[in-house]
Protein backbone atom coordinates (compact mmCIF):
# COMPACT_ATOMS: atom_id res chain seq x y z
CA UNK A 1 16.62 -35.90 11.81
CA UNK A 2 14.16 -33.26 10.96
CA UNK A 3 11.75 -31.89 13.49
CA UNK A 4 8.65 -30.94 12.39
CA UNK A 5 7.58 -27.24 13.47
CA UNK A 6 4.40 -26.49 15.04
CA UNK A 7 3.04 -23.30 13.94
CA UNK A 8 0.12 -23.18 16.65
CA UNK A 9 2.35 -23.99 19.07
CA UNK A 10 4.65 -21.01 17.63
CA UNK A 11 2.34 -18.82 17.27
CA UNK A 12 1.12 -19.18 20.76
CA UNK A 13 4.53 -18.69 22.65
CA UNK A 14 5.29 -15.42 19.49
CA UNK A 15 3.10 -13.49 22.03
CA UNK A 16 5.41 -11.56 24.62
CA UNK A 17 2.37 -11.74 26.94
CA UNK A 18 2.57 -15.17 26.90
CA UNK A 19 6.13 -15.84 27.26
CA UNK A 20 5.67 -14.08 30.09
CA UNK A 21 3.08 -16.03 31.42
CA UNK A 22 5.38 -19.16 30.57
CA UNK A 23 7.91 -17.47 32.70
CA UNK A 24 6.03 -16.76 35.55
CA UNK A 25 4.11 -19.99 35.69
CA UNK A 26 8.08 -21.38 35.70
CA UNK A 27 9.55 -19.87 38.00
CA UNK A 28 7.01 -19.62 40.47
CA UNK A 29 4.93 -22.77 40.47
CA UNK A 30 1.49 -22.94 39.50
CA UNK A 31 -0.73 -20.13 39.42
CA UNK A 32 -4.46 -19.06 38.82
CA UNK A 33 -5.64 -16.07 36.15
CA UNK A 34 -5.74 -14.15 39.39
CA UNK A 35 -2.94 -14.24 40.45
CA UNK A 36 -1.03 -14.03 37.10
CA UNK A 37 -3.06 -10.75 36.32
CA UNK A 38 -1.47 -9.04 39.69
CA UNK A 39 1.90 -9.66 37.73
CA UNK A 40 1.05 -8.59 34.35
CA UNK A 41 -0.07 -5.36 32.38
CA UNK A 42 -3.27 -7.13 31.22
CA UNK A 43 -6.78 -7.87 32.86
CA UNK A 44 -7.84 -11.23 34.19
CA UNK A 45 -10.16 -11.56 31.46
CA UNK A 46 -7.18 -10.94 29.50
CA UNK A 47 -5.02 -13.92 31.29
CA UNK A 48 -7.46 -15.91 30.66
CA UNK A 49 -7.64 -15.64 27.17
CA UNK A 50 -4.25 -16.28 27.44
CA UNK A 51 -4.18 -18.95 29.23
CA UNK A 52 -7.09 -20.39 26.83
CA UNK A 53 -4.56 -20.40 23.89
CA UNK A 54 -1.88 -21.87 26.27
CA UNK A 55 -3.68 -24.42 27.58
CA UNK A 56 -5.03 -25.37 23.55
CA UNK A 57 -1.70 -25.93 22.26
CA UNK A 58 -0.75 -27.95 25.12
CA UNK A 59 1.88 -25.82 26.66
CA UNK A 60 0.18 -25.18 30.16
CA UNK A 61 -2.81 -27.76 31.88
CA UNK A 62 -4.92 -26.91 34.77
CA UNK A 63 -6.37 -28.30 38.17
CA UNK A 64 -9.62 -27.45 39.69
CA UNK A 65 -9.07 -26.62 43.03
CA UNK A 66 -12.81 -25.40 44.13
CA UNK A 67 -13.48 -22.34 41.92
CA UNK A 68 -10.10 -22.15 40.67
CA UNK A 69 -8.22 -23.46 38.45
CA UNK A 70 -4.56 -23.64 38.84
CA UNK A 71 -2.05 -23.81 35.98
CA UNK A 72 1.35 -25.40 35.60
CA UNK A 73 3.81 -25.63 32.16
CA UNK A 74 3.88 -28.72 30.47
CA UNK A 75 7.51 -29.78 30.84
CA UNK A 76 7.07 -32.65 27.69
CA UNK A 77 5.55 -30.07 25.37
CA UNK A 78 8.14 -27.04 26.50
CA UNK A 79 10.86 -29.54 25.74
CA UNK A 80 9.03 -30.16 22.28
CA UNK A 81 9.00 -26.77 21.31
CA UNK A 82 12.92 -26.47 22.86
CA UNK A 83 13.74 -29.24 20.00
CA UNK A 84 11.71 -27.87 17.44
CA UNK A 85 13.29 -24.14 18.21
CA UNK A 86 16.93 -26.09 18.31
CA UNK A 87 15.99 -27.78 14.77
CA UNK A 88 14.96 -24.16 13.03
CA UNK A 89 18.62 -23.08 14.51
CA UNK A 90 20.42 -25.92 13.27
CA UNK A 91 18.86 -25.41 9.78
CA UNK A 92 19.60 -21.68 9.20
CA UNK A 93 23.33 -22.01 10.37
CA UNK A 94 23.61 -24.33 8.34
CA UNK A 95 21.95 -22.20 5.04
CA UNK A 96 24.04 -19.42 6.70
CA UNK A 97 27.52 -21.52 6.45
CA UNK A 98 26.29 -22.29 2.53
CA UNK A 99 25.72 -18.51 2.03
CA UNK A 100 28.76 -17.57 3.49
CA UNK A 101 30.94 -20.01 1.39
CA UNK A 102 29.20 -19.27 -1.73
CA UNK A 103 30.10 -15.16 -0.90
CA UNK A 104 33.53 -16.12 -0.12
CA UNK A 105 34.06 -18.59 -3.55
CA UNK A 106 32.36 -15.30 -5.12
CA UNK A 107 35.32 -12.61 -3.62
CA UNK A 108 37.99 -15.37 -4.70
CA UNK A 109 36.88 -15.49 -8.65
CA UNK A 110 36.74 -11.96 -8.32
CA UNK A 111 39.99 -10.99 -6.90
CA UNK A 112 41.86 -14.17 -9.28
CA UNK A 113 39.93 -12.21 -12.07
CA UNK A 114 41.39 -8.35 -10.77
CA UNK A 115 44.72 -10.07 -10.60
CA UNK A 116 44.94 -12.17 -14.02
């Protein structure tokens, strides 16, 4: 079965600023642009942005709670991009395993050809 990869949803989680976000918003619960930007190098305005293309790709949702808004990961859509990630694997081992017998069936011709 072949997974179809999402390159929005790639390029979204190729930023380290979001990963980090990601990792933050998982192992600490939900959070707000506030109190992500306390943990990171970047501004609020910054998170937020952030959080904008998060939220756009699906990864992340938010509740209003007053003024803020508080965001949580999107455990469906992180598993999503776990099986598409697990599908790219699968496909370059395998083109790896191809390369790797084609180099080897190369070194055998050419060491039957030194010997003959």
């Amino acid at each position: 079965m072949i997974t179809a990869v999402d390159d929005e949803l790639w390029s979204a989680i190729g930023d380290p600023t979001r990963r980090t976000m990601i990792d933050l918003l998982l192992s600490d619960g939900p959070g707000t642009a506030t109190s992500l930007s306390r943990r990171l190098p970047v501004t609020r305005q910054a998170v937020a942005k952030h959080l904008a293309v998060l939220d756009r790709v699906g990864l992340i949702h938010a509740e209003s709670a007053g003024r803020e808004r508080h965001y949580q990961v999107d455990e469906a859509q992180l598993a999503r991009a776990v099986a598409q990630l697990s599908a790219v694997g699968s496909t370059w081992d395998a083109r790896l395993r191809r390369i790797k017998r084609i180099a080897e069936a190369i070194e055998r011709t050419r060491t039957n050809n030194e010997g003959a």
